[in-house]
PDB file of N, CA and C in Angstrom:
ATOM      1  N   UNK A   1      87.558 101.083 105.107  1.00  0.00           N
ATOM      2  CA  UNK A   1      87.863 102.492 105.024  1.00  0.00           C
ATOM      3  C   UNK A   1      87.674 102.930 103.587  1.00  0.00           C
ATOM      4  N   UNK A   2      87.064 103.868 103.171  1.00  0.00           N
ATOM      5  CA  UNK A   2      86.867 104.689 101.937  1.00  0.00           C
ATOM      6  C   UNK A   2      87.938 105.374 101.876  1.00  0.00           C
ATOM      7  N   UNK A   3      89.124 105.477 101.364  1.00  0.00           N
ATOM      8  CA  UNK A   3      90.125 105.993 100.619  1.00  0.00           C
ATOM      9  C   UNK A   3      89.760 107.338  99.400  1.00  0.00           C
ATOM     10  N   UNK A   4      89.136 106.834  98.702  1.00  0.00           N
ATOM     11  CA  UNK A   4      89.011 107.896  97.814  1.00  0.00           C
ATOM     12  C   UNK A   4      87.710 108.500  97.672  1.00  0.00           C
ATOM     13  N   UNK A   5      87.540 108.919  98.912  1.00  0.00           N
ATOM     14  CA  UNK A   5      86.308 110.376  99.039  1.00  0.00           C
ATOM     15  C   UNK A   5      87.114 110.954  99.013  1.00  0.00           C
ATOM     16  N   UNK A   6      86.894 112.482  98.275  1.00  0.00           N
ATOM     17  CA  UNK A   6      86.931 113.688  98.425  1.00  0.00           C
ATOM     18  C   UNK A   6      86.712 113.361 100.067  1.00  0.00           C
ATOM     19  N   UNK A   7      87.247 115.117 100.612  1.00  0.00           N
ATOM     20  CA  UNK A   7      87.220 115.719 101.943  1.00  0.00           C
ATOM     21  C   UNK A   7      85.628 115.955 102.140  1.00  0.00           C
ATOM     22  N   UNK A   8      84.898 116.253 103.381  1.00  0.00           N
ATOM     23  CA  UNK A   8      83.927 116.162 103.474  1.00  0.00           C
ATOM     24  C   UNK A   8      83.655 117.479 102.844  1.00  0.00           C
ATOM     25  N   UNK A   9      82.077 118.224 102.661  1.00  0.00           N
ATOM     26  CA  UNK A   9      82.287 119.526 102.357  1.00  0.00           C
ATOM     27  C   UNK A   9      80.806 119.899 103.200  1.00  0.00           C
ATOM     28  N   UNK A  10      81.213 121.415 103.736  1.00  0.00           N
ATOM     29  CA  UNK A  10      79.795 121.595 104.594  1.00  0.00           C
ATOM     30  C   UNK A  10      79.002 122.716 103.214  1.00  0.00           C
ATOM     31  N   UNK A  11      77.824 122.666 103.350  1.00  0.00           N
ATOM     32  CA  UNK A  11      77.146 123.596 102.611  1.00  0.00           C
ATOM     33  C   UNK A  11      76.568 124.989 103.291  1.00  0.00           C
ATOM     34  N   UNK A  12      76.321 126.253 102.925  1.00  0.00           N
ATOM     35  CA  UNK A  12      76.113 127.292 103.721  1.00  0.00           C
ATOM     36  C   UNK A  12      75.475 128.242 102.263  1.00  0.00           C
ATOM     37  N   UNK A  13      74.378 128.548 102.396  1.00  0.00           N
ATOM     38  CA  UNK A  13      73.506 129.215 101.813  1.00  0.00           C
ATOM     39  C   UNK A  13      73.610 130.384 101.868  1.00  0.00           C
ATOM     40  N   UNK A  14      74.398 131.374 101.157  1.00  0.00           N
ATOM     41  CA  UNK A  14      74.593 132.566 101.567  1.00  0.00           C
ATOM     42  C   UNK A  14      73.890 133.399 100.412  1.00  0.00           C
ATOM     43  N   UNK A  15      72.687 134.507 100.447  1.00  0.00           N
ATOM     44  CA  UNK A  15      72.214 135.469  99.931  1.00  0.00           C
ATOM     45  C   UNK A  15      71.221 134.453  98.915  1.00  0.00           C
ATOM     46  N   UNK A  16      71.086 133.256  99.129  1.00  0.00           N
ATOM     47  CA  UNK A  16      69.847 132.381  97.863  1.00  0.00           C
ATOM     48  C   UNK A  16      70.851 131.624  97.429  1.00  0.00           C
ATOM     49  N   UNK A  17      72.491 131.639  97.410  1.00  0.00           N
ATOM     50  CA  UNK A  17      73.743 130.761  96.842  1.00  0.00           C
ATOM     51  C   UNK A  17      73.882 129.593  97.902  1.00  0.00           C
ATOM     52  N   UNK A  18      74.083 128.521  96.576  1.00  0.00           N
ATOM     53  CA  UNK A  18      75.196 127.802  97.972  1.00  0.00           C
ATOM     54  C   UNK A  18      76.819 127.521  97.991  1.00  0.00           C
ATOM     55  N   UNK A  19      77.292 127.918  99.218  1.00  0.00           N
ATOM     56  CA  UNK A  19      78.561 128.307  98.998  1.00  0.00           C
ATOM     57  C   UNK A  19      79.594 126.777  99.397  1.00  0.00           C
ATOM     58  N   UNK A  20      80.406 125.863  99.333  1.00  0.00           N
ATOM     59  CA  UNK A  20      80.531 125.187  99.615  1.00  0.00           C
ATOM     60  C   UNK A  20      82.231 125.343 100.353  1.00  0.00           C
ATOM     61  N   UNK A  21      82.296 124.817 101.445  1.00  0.00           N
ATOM     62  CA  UNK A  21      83.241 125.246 102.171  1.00  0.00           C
ATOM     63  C   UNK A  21      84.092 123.612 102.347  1.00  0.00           C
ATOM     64  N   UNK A  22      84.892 123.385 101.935  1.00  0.00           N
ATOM     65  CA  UNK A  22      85.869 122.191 102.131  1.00  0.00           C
ATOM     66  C   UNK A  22      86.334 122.182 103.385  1.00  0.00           C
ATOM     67  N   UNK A  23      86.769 121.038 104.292  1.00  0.00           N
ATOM     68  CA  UNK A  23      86.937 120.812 105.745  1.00  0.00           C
ATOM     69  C   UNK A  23      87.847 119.869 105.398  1.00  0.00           C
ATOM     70  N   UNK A  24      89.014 119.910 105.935  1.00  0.00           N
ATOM     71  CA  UNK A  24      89.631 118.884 106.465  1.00  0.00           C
ATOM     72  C   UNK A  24      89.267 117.325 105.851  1.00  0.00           C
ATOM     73  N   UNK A  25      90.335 116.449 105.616  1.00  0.00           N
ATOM     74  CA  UNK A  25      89.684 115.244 105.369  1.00  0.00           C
ATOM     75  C   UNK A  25      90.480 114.538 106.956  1.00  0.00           C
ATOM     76  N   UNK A  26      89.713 113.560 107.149  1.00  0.00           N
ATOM     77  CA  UNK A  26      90.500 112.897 108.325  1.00  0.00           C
ATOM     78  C   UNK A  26      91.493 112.135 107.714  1.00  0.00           C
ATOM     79  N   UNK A  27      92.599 111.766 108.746  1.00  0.00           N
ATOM     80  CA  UNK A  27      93.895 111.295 108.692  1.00  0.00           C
ATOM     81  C   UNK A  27      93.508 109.714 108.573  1.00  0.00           C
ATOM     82  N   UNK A  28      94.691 109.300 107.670  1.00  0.00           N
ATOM     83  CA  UNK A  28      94.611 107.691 107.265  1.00  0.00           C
ATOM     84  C   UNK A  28      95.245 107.235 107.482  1.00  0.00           C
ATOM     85  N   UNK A  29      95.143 105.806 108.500  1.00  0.00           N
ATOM     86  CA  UNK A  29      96.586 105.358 108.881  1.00  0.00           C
ATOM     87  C   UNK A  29      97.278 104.394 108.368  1.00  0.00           C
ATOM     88  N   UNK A  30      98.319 104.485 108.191  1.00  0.00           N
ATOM     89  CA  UNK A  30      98.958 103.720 106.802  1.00  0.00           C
ATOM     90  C   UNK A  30      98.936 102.219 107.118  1.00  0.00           C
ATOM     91  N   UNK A  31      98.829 101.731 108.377  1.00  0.00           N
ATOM     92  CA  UNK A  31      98.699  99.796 108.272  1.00  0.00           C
ATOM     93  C   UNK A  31      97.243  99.995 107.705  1.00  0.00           C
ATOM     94  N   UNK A  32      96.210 100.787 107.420  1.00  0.00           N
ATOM     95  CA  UNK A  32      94.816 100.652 106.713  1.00  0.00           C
ATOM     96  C   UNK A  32      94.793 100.636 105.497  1.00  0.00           C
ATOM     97  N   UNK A  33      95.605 101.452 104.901  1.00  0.00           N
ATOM     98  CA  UNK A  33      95.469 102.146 104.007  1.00  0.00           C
ATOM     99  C   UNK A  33      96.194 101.227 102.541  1.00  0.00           C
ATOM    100  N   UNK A  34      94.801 100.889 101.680  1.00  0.00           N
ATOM    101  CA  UNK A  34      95.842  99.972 100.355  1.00  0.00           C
ATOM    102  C   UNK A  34      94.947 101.605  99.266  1.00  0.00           C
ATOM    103  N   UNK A  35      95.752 101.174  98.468  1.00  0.00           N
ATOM    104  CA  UNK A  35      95.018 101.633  97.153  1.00  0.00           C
ATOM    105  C   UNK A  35      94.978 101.372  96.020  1.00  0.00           C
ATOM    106  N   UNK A  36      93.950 100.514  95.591  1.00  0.00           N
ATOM    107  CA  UNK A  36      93.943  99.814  94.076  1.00  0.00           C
ATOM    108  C   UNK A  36      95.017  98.746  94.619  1.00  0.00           C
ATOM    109  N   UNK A  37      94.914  97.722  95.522  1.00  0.00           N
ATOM    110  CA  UNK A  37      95.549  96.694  95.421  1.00  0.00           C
ATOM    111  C   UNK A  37      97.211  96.690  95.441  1.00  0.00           C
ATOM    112  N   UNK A  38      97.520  98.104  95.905  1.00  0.00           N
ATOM    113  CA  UNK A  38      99.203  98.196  95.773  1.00  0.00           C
ATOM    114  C   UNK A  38      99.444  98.861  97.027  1.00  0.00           C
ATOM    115  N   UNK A  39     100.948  98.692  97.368  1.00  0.00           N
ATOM    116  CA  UNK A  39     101.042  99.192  98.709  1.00  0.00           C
ATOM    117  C   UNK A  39     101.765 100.073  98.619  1.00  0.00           C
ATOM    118  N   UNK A  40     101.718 101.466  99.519  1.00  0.00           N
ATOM    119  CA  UNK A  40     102.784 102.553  99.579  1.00  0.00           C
ATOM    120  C   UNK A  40     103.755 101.836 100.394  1.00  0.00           C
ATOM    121  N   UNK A  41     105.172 102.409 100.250  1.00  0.00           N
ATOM    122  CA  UNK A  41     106.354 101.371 100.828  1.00  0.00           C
ATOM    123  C   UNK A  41     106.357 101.761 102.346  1.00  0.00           C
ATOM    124  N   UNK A  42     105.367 102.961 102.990  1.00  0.00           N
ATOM    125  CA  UNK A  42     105.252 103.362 104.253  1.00  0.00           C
ATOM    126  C   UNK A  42     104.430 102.096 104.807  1.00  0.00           C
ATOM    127  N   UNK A  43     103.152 102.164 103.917  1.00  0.00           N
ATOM    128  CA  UNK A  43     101.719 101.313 104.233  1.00  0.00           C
ATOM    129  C   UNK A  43     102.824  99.623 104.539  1.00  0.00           C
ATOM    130  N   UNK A  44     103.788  99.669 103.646  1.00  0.00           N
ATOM    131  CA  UNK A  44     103.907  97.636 103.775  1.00  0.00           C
ATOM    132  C   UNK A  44     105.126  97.706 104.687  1.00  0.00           C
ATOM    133  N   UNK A  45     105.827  98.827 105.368  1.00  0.00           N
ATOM    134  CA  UNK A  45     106.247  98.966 106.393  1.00  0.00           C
ATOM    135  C   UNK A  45     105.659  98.967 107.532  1.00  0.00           C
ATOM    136  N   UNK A  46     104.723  99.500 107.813  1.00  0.00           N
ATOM    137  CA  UNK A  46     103.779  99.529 108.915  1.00  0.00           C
ATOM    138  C   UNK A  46     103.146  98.334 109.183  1.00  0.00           C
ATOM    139  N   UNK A  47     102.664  97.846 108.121  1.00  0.00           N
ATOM    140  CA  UNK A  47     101.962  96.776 107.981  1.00  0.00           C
ATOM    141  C   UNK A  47     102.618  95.460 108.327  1.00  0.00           C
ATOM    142  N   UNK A  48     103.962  95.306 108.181  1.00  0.00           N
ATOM    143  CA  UNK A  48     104.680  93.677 108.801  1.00  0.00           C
ATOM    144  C   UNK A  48     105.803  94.177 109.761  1.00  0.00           C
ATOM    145  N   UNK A  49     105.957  95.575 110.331  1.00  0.00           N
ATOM    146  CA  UNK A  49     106.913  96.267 111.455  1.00  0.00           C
ATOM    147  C   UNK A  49     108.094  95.568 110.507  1.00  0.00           C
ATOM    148  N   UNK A  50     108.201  95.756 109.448  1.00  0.00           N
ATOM    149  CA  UNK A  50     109.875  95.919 108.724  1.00  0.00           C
ATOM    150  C   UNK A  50     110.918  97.120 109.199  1.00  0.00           C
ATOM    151  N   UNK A  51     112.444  96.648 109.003  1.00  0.00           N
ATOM    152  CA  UNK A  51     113.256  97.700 108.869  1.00  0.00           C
ATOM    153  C   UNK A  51     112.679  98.328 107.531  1.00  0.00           C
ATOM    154  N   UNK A  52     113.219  99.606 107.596  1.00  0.00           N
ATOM    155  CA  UNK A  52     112.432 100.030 106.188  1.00  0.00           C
ATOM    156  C   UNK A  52     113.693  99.553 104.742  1.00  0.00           C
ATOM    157  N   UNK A  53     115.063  99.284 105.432  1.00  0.00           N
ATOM    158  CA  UNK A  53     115.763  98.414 104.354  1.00  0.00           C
ATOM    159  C   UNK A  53     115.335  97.044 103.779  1.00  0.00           C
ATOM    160  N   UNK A  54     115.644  96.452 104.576  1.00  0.00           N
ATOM    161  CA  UNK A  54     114.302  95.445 104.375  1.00  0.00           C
ATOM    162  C   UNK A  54     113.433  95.530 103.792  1.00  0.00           C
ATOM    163  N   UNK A  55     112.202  96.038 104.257  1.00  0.00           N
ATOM    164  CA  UNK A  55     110.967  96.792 103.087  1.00  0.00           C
ATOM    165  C   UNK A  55     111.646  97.053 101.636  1.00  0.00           C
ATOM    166  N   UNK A  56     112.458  98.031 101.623  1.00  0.00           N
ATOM    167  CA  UNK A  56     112.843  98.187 100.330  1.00  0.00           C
ATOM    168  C   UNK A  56     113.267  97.470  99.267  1.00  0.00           C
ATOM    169  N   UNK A  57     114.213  96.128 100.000  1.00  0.00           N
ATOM    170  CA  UNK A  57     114.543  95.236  99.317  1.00  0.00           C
ATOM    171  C   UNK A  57     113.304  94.431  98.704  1.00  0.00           C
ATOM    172  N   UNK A  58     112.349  93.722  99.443  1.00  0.00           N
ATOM    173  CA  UNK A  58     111.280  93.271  99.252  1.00  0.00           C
ATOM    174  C   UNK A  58     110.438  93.821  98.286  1.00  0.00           C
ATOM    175  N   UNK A  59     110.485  95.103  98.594  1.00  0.00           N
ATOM    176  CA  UNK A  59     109.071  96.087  97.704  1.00  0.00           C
ATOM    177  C   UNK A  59     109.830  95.846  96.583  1.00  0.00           C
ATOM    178  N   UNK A  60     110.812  95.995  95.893  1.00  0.00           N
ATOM    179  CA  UNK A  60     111.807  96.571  94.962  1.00  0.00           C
ATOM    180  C   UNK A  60     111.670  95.068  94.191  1.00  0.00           C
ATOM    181  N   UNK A  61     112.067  94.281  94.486  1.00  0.00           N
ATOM    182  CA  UNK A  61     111.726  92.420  94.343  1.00  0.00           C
ATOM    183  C   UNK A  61     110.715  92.352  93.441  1.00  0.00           C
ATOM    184  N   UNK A  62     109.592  92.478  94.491  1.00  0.00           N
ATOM    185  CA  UNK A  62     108.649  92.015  94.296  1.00  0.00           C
ATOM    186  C   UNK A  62     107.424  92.806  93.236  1.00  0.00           C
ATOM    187  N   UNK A  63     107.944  93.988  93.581  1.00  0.00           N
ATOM    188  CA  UNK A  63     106.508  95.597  92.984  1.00  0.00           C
ATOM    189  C   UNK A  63     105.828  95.743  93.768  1.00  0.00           C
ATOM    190  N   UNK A  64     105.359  96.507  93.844  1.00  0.00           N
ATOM    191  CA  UNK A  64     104.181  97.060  94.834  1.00  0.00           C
ATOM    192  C   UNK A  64     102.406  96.655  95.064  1.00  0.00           C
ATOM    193  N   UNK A  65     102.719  95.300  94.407  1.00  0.00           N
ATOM    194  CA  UNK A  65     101.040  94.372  94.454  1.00  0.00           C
ATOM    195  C   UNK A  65     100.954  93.803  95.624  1.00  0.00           C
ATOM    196  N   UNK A  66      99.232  94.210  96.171  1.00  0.00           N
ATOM    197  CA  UNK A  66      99.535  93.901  97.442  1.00  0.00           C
ATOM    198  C   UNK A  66      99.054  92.005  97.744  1.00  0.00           C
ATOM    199  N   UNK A  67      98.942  91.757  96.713  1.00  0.00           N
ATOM    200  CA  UNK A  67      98.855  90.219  96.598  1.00  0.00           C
ATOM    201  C   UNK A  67     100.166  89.701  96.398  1.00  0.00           C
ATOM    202  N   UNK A  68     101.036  90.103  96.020  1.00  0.00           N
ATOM    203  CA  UNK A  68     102.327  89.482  96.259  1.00  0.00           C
ATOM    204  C   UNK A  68     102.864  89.629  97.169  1.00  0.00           C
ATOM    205  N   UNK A  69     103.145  90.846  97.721  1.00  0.00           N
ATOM    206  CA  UNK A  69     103.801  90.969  98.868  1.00  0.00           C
ATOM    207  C   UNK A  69     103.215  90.437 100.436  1.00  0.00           C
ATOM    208  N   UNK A  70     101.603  90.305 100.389  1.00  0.00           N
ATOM    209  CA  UNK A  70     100.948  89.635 101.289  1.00  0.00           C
ATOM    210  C   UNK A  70     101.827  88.358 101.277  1.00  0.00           C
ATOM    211  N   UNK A  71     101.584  87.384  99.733  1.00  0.00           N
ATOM    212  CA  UNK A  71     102.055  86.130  99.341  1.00  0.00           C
ATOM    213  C   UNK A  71     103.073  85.912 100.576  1.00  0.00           C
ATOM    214  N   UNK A  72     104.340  86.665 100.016  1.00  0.00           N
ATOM    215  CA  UNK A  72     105.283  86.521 100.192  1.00  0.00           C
ATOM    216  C   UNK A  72     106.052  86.496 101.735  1.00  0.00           C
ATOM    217  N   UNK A  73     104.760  86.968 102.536  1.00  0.00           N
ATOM    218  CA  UNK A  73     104.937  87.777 103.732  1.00  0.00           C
ATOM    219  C   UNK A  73     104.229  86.606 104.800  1.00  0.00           C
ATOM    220  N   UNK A  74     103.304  85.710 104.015  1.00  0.00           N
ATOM    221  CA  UNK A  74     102.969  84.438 104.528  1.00  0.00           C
ATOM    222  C   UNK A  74     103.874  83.623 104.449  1.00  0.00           C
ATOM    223  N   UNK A  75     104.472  83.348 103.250  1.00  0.00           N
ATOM    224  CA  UNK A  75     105.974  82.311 103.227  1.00  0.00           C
ATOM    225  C   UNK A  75     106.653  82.163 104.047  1.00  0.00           C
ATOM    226  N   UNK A  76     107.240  83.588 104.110  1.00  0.00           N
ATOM    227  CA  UNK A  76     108.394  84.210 104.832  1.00  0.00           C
ATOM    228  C   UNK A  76     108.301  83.645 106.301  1.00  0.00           C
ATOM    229  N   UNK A  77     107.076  84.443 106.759  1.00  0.00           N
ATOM    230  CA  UNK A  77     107.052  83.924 108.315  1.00  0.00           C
ATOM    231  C   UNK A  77     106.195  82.003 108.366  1.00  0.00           C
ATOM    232  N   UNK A  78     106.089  81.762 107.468  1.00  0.00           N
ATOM    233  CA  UNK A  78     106.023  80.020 108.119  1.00  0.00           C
ATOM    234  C   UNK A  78     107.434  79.365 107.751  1.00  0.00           C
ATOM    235  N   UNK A  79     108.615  79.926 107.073  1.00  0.00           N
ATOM    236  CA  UNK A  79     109.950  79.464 107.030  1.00  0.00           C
ATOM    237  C   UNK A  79     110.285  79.970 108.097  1.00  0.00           C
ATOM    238  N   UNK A  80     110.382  81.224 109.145  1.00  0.00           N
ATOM    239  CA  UNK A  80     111.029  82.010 110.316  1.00  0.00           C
ATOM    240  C   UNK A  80     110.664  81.075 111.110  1.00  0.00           C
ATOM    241  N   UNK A  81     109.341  80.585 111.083  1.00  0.00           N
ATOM    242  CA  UNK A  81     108.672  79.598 112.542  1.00  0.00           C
ATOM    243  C   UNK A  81     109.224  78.124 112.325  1.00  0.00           C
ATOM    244  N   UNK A  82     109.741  77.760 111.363  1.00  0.00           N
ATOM    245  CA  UNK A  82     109.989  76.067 110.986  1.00  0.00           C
ATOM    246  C   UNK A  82     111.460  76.276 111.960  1.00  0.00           C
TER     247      UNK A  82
END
């Protein structure tokens, strides 16, 4: 997923000008959605079905890198399964 496009934009030629008309960007769904390697605390909620207390504790821990919290999120569940 491309994250950081601009919204699409249509072009329309009006009188020899071109006028540029902005549209809507489509909706992003937050288990997709990283940016620059960090997670919004929605995105790393969605992403492992946390309570969002939980989440918080974790995010708050750890920071918002999404290499740590991945890390950590592998640990976690091969200690839950032992």
């Amino acid at each position: 997923m491309k994250r950081d496009q601009p919204a699409s934009r249509a072009f329309k030629s009006i009188g020899g000008s071109d006028v540029v008309k902005r549209v809507r960007a489509k909706v992003i769904d937050p288990a997709e959605a990283v940016y620059r390697g960090h997670y919004d605390l929605a995105e790393f909620i969605a992403r492992y079905g946390l309570t969002p207390m939980e989440a918080r504790e974790i995010f708050v821990r750890l920071g918002p890198a999404r290499s740590n919290l991945d890390q950590y999120m592998r640990e976690r569940d091969i200690k839950l399964s032992d």
